[in-house]
PDB file of N, CA and C in Angstrom:
ATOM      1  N   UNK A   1       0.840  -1.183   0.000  1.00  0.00           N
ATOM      2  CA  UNK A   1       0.000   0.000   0.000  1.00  0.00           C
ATOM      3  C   UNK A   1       0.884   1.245   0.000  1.00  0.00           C
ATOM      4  N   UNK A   2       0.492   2.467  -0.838  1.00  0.00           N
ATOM      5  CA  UNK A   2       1.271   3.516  -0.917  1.00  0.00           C
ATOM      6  C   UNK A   2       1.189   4.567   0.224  1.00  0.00           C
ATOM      7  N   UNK A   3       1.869   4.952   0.673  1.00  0.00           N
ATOM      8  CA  UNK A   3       1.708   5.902   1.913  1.00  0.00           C
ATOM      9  C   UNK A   3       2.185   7.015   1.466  1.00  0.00           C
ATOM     10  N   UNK A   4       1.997   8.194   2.162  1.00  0.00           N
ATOM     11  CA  UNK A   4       1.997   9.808   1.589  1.00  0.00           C
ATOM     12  C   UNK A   4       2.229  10.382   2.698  1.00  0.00           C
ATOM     13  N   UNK A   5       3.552  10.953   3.497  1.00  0.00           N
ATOM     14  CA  UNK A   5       3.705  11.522   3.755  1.00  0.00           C
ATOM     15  C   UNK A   5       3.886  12.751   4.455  1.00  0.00           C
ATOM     16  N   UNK A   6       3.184  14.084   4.111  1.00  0.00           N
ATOM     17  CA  UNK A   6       3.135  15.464   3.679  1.00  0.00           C
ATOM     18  C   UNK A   6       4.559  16.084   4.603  1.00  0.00           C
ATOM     19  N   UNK A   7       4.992  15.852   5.729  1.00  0.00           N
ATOM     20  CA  UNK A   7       6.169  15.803   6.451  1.00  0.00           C
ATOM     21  C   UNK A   7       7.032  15.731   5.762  1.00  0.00           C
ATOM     22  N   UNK A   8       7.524  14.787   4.804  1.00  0.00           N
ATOM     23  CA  UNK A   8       8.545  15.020   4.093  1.00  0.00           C
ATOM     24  C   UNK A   8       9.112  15.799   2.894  1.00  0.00           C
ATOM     25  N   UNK A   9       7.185  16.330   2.336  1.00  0.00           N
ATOM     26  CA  UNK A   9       7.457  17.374   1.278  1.00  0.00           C
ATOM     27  C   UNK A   9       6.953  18.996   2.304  1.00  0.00           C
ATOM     28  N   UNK A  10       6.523  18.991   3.532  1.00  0.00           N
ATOM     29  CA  UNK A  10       6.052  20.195   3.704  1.00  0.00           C
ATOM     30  C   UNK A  10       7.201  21.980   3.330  1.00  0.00           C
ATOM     31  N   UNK A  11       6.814  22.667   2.880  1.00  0.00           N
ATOM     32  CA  UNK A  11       7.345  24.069   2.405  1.00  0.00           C
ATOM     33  C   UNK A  11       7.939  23.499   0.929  1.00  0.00           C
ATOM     34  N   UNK A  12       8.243  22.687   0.433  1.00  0.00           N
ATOM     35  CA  UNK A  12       8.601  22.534  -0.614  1.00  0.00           C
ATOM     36  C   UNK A  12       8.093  23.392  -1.944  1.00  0.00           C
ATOM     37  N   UNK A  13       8.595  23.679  -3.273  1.00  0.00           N
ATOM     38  CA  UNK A  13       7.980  24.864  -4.188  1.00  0.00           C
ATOM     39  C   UNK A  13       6.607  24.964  -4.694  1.00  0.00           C
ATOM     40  N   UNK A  14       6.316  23.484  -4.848  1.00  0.00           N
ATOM     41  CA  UNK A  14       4.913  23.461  -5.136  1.00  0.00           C
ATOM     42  C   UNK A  14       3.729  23.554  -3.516  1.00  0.00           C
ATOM     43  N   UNK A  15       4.453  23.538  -2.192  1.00  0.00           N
ATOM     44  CA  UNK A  15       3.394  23.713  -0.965  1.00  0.00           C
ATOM     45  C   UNK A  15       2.966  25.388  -0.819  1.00  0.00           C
ATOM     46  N   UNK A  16       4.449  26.068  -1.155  1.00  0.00           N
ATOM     47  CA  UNK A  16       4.775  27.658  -1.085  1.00  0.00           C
ATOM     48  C   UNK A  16       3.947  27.929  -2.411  1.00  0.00           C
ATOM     49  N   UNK A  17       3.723  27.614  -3.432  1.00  0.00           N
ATOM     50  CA  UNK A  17       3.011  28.237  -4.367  1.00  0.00           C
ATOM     51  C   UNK A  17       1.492  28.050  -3.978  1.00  0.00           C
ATOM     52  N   UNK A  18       1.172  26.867  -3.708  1.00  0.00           N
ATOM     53  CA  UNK A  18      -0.058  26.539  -2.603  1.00  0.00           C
ATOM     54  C   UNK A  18      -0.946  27.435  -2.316  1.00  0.00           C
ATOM     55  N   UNK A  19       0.025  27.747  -1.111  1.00  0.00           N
ATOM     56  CA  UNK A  19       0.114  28.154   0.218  1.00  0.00           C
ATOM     57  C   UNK A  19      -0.462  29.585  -0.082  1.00  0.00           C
ATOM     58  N   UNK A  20       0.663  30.309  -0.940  1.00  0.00           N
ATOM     59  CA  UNK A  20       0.627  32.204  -1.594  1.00  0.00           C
ATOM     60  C   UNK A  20      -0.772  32.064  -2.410  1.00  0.00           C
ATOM     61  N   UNK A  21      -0.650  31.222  -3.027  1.00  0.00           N
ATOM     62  CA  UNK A  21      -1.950  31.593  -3.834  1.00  0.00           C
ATOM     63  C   UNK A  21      -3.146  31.528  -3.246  1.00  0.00           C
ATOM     64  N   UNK A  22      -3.405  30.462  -2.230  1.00  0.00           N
ATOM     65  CA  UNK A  22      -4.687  30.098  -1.545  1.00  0.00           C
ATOM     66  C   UNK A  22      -4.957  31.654  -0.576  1.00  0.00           C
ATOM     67  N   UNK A  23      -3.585  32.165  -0.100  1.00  0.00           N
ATOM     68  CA  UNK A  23      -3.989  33.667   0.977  1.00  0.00           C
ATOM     69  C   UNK A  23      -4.437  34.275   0.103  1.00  0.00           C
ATOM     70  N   UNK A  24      -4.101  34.492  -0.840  1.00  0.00           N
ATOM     71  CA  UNK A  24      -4.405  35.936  -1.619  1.00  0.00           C
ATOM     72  C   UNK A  24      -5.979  35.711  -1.855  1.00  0.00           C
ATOM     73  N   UNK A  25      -6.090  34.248  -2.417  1.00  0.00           N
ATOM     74  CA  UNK A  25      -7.821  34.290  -2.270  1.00  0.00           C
ATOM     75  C   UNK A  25      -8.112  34.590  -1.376  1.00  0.00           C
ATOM     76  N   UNK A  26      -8.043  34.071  -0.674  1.00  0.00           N
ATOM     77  CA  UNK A  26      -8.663  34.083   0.840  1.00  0.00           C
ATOM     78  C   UNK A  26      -8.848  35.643   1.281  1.00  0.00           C
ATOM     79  N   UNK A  27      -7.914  36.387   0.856  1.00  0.00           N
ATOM     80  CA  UNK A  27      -7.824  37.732   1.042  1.00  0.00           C
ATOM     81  C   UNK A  27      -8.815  38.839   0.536  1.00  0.00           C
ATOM     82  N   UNK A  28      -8.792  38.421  -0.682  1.00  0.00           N
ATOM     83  CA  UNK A  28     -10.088  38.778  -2.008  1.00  0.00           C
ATOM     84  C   UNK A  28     -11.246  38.168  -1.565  1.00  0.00           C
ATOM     85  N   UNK A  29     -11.144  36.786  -1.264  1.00  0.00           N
ATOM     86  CA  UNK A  29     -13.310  36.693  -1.124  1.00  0.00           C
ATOM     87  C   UNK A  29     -13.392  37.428   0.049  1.00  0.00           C
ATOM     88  N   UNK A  30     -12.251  37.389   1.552  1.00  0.00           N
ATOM     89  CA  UNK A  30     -12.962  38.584   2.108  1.00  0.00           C
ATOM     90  C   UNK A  30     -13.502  39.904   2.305  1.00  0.00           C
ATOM     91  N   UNK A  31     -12.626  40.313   1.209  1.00  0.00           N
ATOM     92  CA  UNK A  31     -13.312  41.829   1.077  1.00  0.00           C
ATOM     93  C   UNK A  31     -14.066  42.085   0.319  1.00  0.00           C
ATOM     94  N   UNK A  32     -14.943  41.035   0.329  1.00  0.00           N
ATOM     95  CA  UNK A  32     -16.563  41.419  -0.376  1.00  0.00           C
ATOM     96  C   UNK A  32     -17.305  41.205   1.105  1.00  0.00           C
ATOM     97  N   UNK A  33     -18.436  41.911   0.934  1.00  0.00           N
ATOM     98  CA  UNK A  33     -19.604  42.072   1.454  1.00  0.00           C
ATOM     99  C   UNK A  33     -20.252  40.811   2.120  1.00  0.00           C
ATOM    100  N   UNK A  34     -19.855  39.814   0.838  1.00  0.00           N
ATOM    101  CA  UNK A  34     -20.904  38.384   1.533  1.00  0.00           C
ATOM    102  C   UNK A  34     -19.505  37.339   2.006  1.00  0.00           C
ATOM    103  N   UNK A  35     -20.564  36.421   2.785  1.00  0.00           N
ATOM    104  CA  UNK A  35     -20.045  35.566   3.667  1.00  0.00           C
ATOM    105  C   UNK A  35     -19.264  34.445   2.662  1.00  0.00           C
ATOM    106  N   UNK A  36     -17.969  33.640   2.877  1.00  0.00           N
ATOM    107  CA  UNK A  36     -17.664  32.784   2.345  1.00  0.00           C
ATOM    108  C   UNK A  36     -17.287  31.558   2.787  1.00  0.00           C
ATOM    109  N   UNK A  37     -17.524  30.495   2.435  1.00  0.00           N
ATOM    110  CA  UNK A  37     -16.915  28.944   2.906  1.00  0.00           C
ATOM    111  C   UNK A  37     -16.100  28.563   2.245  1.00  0.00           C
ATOM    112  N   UNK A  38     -14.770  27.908   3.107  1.00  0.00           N
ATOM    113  CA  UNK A  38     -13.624  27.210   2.315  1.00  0.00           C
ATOM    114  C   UNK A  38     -13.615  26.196   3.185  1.00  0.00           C
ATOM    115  N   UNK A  39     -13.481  24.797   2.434  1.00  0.00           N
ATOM    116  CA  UNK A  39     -13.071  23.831   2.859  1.00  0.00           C
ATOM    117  C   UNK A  39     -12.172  23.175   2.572  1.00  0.00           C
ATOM    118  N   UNK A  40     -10.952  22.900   3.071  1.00  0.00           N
ATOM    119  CA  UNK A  40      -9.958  21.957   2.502  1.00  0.00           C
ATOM    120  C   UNK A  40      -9.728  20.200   2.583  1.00  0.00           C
ATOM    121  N   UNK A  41     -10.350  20.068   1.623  1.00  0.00           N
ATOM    122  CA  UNK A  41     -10.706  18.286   1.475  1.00  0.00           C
ATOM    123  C   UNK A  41      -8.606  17.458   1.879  1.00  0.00           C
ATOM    124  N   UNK A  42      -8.293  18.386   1.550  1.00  0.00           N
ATOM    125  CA  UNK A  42      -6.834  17.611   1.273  1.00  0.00           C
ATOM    126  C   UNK A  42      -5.941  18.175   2.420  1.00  0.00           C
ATOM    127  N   UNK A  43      -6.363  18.765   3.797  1.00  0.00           N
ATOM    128  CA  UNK A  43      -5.496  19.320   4.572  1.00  0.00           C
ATOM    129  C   UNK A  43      -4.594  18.148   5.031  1.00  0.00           C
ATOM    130  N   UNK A  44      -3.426  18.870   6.012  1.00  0.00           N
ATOM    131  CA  UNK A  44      -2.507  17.942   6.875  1.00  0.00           C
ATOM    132  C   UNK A  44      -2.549  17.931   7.855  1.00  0.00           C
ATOM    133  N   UNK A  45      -1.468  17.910   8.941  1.00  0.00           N
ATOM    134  CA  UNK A  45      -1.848  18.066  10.421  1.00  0.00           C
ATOM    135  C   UNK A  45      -1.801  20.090  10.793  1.00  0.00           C
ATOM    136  N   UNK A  46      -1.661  20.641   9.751  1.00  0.00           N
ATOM    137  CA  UNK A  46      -1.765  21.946  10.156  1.00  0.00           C
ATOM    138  C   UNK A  46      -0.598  22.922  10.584  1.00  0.00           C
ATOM    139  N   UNK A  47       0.463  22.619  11.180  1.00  0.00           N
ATOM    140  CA  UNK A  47       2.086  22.745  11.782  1.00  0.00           C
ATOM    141  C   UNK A  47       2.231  21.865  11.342  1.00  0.00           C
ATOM    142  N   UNK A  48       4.173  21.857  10.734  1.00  0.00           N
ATOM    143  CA  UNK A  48       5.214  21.190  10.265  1.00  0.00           C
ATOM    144  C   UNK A  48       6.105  21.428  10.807  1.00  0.00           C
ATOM    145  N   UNK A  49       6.840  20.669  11.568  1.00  0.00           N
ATOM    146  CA  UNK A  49       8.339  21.485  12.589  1.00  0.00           C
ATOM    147  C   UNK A  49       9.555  20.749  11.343  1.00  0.00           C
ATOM    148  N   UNK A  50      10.287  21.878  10.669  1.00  0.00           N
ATOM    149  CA  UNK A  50      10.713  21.510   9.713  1.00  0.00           C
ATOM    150  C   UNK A  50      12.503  20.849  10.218  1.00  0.00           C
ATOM    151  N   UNK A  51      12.636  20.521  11.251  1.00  0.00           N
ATOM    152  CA  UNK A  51      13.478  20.529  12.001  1.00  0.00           C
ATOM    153  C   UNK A  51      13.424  18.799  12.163  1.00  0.00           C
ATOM    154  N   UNK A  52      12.352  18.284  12.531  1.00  0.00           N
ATOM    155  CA  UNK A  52      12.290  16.728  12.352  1.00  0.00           C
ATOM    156  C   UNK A  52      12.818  16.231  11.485  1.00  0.00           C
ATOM    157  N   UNK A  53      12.963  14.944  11.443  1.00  0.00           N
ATOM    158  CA  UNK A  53      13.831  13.906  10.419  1.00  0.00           C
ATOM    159  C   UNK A  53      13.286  13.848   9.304  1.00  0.00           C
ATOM    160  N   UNK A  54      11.921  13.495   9.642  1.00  0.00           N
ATOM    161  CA  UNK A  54      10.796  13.435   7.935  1.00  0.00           C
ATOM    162  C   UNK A  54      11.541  14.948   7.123  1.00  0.00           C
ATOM    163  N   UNK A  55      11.290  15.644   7.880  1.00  0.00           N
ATOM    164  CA  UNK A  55      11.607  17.226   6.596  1.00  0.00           C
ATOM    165  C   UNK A  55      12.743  17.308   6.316  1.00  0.00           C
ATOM    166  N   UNK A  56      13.952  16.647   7.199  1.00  0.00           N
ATOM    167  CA  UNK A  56      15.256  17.104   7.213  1.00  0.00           C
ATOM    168  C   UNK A  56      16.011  15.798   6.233  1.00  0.00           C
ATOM    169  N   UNK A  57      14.697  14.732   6.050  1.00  0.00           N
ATOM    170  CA  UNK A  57      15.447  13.790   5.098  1.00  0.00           C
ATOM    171  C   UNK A  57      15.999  14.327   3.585  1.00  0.00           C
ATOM    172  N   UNK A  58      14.919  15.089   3.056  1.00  0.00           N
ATOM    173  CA  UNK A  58      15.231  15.243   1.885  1.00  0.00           C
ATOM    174  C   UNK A  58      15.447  17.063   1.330  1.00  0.00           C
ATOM    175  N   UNK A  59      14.930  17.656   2.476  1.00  0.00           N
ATOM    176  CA  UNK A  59      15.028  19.036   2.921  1.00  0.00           C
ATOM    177  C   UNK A  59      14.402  19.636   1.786  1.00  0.00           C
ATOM    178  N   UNK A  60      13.825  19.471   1.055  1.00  0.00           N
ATOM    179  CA  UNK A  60      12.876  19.698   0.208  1.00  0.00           C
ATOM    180  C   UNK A  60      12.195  20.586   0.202  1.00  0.00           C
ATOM    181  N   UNK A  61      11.995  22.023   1.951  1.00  0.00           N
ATOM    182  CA  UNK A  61      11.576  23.262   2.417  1.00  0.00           C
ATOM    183  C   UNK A  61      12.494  24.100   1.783  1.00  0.00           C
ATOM    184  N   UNK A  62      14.167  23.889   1.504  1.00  0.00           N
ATOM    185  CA  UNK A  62      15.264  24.259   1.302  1.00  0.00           C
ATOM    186  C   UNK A  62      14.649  25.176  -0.011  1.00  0.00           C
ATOM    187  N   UNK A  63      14.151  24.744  -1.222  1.00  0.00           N
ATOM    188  CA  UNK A  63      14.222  25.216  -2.588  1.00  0.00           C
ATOM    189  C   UNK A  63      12.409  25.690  -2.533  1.00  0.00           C
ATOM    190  N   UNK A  64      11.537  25.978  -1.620  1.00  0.00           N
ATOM    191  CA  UNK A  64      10.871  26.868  -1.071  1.00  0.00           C
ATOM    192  C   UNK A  64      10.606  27.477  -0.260  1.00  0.00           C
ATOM    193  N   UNK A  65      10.001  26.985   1.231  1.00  0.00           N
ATOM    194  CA  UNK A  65       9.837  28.251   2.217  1.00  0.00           C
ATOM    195  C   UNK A  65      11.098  28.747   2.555  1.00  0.00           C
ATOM    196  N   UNK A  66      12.200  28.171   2.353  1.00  0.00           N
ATOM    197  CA  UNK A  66      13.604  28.482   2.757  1.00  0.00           C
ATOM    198  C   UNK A  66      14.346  29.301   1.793  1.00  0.00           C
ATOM    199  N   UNK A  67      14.177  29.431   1.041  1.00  0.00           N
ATOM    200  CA  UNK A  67      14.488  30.764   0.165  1.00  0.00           C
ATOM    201  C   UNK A  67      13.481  31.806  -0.085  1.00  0.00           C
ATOM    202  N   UNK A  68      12.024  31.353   0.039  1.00  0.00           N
ATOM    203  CA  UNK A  68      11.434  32.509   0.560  1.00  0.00           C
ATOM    204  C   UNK A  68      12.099  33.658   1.726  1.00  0.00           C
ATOM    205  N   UNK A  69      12.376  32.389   2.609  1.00  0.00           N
ATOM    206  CA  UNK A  69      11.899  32.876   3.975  1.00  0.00           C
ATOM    207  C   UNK A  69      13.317  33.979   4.121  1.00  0.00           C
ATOM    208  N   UNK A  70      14.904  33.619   3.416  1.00  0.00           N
ATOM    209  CA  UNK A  70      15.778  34.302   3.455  1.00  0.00           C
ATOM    210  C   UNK A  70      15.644  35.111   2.186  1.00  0.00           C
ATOM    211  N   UNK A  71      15.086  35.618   1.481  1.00  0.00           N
ATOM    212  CA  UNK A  71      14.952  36.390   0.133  1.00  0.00           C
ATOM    213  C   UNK A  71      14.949  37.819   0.571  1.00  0.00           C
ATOM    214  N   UNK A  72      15.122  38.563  -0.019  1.00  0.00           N
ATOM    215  CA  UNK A  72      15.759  39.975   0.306  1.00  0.00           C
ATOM    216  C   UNK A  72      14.045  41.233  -0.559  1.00  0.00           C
ATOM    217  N   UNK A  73      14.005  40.240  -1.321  1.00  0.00           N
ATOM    218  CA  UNK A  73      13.325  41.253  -2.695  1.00  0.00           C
ATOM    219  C   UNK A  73      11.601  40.443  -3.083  1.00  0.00           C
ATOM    220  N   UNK A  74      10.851  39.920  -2.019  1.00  0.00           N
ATOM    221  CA  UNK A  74       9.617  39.282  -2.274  1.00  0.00           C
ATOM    222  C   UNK A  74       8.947  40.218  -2.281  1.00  0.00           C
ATOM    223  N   UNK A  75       8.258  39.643  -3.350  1.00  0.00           N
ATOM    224  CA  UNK A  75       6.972  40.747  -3.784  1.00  0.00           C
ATOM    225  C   UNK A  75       6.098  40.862  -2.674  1.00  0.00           C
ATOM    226  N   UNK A  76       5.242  41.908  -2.381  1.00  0.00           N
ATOM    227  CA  UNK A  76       4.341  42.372  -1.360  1.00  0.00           C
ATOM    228  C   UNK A  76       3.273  41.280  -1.735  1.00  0.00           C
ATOM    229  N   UNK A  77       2.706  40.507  -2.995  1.00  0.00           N
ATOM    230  CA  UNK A  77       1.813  39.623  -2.730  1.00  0.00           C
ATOM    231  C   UNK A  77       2.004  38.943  -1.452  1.00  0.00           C
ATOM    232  N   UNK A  78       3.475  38.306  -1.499  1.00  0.00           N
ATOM    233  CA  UNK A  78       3.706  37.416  -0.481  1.00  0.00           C
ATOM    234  C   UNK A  78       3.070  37.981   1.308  1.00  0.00           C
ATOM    235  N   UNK A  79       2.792  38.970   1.697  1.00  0.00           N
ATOM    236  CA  UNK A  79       2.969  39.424   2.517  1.00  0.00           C
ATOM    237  C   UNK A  79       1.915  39.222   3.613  1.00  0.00           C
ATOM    238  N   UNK A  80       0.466  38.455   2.789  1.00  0.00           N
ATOM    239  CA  UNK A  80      -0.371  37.318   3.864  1.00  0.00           C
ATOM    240  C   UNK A  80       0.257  36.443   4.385  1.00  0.00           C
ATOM    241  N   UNK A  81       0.682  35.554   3.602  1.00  0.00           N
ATOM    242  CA  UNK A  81       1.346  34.229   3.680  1.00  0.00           C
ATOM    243  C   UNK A  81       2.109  34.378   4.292  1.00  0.00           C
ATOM    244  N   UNK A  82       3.556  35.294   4.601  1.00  0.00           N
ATOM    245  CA  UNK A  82       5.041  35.695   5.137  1.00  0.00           C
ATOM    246  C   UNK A  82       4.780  35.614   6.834  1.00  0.00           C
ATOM    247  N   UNK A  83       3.205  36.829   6.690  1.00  0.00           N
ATOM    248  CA  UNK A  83       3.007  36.874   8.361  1.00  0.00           C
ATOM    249  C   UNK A  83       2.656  36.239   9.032  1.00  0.00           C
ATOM    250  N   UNK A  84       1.787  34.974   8.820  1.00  0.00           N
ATOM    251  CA  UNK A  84       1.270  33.969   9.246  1.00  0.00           C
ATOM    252  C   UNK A  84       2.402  33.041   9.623  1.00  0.00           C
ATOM    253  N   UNK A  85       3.229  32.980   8.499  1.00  0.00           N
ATOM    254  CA  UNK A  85       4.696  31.978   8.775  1.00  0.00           C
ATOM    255  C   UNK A  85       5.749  32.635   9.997  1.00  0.00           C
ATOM    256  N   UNK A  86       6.174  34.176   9.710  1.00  0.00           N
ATOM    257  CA  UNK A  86       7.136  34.983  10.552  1.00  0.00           C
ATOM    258  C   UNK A  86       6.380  34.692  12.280  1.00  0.00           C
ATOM    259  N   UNK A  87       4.912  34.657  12.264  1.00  0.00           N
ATOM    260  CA  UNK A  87       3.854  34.495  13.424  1.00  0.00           C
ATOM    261  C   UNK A  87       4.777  33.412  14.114  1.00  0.00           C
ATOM    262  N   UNK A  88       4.928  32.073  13.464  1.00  0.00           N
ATOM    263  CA  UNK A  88       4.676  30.880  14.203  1.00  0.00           C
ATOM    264  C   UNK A  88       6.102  30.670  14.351  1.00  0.00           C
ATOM    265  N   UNK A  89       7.215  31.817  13.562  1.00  0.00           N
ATOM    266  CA  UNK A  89       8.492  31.761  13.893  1.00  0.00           C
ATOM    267  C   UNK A  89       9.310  33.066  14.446  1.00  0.00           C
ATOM    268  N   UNK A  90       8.798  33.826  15.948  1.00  0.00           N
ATOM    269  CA  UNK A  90       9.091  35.042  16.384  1.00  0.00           C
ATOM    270  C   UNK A  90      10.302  35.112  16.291  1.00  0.00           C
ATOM    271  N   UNK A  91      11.138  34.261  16.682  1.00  0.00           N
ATOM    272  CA  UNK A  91      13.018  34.380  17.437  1.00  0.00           C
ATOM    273  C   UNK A  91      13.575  34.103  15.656  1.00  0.00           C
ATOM    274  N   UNK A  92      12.669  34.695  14.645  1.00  0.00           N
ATOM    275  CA  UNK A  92      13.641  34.753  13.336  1.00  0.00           C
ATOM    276  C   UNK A  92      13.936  33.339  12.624  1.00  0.00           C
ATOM    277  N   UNK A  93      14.279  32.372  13.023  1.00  0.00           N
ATOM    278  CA  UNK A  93      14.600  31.485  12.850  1.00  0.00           C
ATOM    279  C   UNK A  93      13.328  30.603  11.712  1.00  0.00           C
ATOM    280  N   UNK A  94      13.586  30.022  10.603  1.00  0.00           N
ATOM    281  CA  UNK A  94      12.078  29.131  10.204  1.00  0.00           C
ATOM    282  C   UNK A  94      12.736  27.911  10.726  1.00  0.00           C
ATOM    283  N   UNK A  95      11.388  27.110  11.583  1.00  0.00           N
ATOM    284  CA  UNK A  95      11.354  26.452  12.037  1.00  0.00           C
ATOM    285  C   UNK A  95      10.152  25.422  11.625  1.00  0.00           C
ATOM    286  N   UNK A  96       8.630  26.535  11.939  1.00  0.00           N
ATOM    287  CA  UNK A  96       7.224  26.196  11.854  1.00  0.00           C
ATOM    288  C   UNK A  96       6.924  26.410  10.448  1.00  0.00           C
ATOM    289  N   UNK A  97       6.314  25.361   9.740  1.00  0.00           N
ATOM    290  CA  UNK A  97       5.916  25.944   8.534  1.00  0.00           C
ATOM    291  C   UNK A  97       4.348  25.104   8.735  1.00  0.00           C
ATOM    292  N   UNK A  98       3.459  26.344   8.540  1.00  0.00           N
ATOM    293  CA  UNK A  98       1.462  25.769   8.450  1.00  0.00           C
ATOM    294  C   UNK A  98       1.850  25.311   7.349  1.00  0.00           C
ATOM    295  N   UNK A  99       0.911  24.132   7.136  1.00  0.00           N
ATOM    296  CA  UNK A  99       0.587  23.400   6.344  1.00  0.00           C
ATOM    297  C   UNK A  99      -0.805  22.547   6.311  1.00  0.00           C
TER     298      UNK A  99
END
């Protein structure tokens, strides 16, 4: 039987593209007037401590949230997504990545 993971790919380029694109919606249906529902059929456990063995096997955060997270020049889209992440990592360090 095939088993999946998400620990070992969490922040990876395709979770960070995800991730940016899903805030920005999220950002836009709220500033309308009417009420909205999102459900995520495909969530994970929610926190990723990217510091465990699963993430650190193949480090796979490295060539997304991890060059996000040290990038000098990110576009202000990023800047839902950034605070939510910088949130769950005060002392600077990425550690926590939502997922």
């Amino acid at each position: 039987m095939l088993s999946y993971r998400h620990m070992y790919h969490a922040g990876n380029f395709a979770d960070v593209f995800k991730h940016a694109l899903l805030s920005r919606l999220l950002v836009a249906l709220s500033a309308k007037d009417k009420p909205c529902f999102y459900l995520d059929t495909h969530a994970g456990i929610g926190l990723y401590d990217l510091t465990h063995s699963w993430a650190q096997k193949a480090r796979e955060y490295d060539n997304g949230m991890g060059r996000l997270w040290t990038a000098q020049d990110v576009p202000s889209l990023f800047a839902p997504y950034l605070k939510i992440v910088h949130a769950l990592n005060p002392d600077g360090r990425l550690r926590y990545y939502p997922g």
